[in-house]
Protein backbone atom coordinates (compact mmCIF):
# COMPACT_ATOMS: atom_id res chain seq x y z
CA UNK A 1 -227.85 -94.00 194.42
CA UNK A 2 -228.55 -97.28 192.65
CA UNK A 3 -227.31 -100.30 193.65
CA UNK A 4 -224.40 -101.98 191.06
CA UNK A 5 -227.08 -104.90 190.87
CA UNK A 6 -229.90 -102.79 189.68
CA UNK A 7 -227.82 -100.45 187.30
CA UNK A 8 -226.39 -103.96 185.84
CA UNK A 9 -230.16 -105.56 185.53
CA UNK A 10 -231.39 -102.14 183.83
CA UNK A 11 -228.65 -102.30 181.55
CA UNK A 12 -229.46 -105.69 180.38
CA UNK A 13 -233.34 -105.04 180.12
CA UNK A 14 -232.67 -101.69 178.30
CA UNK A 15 -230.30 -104.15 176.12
CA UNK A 16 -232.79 -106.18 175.16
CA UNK A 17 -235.42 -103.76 174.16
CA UNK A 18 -232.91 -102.02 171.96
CA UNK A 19 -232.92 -105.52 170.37
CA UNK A 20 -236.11 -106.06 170.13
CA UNK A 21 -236.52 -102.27 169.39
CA UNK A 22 -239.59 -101.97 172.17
CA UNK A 23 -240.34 -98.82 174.43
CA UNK A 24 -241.16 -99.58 177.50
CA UNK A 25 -243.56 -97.73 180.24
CA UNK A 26 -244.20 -98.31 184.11
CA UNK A 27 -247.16 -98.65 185.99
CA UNK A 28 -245.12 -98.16 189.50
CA UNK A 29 -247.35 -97.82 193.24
CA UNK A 30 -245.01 -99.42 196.23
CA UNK A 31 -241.95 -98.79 194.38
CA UNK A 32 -242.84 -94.84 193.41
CA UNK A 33 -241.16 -94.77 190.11
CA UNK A 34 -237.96 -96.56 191.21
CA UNK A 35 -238.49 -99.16 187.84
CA UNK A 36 -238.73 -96.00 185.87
CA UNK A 37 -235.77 -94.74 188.13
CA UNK A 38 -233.70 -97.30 187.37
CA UNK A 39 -234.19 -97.70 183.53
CA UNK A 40 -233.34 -94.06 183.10
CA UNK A 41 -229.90 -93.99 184.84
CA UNK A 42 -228.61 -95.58 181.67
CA UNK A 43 -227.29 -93.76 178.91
CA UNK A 44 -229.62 -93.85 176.02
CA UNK A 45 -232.41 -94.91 177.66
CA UNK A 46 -234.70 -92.60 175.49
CA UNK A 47 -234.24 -94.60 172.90
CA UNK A 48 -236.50 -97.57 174.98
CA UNK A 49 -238.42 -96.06 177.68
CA UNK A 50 -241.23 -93.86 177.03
CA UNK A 51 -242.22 -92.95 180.44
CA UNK A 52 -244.24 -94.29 184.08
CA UNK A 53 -247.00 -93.73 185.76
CA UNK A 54 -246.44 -92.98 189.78
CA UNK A 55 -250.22 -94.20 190.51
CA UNK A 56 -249.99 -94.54 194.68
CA UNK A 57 -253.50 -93.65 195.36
CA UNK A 58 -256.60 -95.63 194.36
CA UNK A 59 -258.24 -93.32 192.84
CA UNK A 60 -255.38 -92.74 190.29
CA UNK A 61 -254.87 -96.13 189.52
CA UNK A 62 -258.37 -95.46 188.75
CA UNK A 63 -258.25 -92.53 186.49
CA UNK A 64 -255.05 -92.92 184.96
CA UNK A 65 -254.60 -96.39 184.70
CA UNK A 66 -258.66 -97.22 184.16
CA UNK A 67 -258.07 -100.05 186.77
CA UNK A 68 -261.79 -100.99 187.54
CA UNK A 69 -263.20 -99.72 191.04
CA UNK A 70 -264.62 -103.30 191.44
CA UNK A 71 -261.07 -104.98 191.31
CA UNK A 72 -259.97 -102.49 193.48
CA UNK A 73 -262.66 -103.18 195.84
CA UNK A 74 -262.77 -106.76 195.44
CA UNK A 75 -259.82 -107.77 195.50
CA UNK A 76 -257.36 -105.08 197.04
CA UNK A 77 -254.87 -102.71 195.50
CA UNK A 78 -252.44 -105.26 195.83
CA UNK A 79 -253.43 -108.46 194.26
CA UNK A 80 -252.40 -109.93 190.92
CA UNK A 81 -256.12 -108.69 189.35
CA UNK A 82 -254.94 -105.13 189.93
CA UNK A 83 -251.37 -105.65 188.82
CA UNK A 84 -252.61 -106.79 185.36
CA UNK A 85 -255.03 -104.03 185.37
CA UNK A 86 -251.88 -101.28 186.00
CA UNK A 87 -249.80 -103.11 183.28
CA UNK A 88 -253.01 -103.27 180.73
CA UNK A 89 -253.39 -99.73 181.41
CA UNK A 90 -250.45 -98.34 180.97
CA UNK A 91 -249.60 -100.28 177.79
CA UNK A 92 -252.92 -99.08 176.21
CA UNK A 93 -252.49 -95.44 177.25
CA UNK A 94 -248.79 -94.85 176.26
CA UNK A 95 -248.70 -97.13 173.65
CA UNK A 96 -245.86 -98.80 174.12
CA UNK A 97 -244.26 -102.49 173.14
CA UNK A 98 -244.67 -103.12 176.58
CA UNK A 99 -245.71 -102.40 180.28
CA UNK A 100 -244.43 -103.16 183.81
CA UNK A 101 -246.69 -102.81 186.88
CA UNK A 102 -245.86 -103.22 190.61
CA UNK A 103 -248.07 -102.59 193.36
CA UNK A 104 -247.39 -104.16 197.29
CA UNK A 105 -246.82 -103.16 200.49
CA UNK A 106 -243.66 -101.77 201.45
CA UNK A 107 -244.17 -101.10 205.17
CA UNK A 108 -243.69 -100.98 208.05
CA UNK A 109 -247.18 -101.07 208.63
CA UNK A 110 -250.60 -101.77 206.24
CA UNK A 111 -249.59 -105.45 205.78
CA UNK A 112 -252.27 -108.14 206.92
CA UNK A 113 -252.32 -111.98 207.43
CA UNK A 114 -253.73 -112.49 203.96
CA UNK A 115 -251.50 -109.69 202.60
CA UNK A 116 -247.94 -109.05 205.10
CA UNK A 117 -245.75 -106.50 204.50
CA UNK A 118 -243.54 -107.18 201.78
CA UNK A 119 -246.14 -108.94 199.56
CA UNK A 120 -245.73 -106.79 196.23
CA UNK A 121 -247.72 -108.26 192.80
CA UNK A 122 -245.86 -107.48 189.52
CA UNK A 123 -247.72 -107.38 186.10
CA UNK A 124 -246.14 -107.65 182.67
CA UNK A 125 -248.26 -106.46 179.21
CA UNK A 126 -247.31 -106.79 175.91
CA UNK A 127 -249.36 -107.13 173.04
CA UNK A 128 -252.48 -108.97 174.02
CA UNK A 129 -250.85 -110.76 176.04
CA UNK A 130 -250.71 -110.09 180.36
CA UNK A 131 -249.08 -111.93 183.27
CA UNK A 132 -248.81 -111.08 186.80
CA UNK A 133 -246.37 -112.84 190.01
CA UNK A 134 -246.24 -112.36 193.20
CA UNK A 135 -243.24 -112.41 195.68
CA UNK A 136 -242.99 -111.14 199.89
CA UNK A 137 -239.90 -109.94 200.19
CA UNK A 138 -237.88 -109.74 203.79
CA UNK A 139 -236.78 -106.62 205.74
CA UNK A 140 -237.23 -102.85 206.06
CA UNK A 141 -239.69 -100.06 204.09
CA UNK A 142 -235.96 -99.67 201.53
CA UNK A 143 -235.19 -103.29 201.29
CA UNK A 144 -238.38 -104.10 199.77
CA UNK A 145 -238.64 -101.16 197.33
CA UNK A 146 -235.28 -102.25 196.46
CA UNK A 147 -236.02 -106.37 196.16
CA UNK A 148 -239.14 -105.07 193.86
CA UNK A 149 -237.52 -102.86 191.40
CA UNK A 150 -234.57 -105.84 190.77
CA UNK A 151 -237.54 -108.22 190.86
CA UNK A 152 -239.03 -106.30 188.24
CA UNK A 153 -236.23 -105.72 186.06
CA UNK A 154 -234.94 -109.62 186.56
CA UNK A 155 -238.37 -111.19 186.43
CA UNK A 156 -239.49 -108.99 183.00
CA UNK A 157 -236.52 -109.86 181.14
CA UNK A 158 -237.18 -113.76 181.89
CA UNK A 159 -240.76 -113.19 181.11
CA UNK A 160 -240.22 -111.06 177.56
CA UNK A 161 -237.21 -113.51 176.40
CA UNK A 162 -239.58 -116.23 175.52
CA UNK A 163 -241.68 -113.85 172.94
């Protein structure tokens, strides 16, 4: 069950693509297709989102996505680089308005001092255009899937207002 938050934050993205009359698509790893989730609990969401990609493994990112094997190797699954990568990916192959991307560590374990549990990267296509964030969010395996897919839907609807 979603929370009231999330449900509220979807409604307000989904809003605003109806506006702008976009489809959107998700690129989703840490958060499994919660983004995707999320969008889809609101009535009429076929009208705006096309689809997602649950890419968890590497070597899907990979294949589906066509994130490069050297960003994934230089620079970690999680890590802005292969957030933009995800986003880029998914935008081109469903050929949507736009694209949203997580990838992070949920935990309780994988996290490192560079990268600590929590740590998820967010990437946002549209157009030619691509941005990534960052944020670590506090607390358990759920809280941080949870922080992510409101982070998403929040951070997104900041992000696409200004185009």
């Amino acid at each position: 069950m979603l929370a009231q938050s999330t449900t509220e934050l979807a409604a307000q993205f989904g809003l605003w693509l109806q506006q702008k009359n976009w489809r959107v698509a998700t690129a989703e790893s840490c958060s499994a297709g919660g983004i995707g989730y999320a969008i889809s609990a609101i009535a009429g969401s076929s009208a705006w989102l096309e689809g997602g990609l649950i890419t968890y493994s590497n070597e899907l990112k990979q294949r589906l996505l066509g994130v490069p094997a050297e960003d994934l190797q230089r620079f970690g699954a999680v890590s802005s680089e292969v957030a933009a990568a995800m986003a880029l990916g998914a935008l081109e192959r469903t050929q949507v308005d736009c694209a949203i991307a997580v990838t992070g560590i949920a935990g309780p374990d994988g996290g490192t001092a560079e990268k600590p549990v929590g740590l998820v990267w967010f990437g946002l296509a549209w157009a030619d255009q691509c941005v990534t964030w960052s944020k670590v969010f506090p607390g358990d395996r759920e809280a941080v899937r949870q922080a992510t897919i409101e982070e998403a839907l929040q951070g997104y609807k900041k992000i696409l207002d200004t185009v």
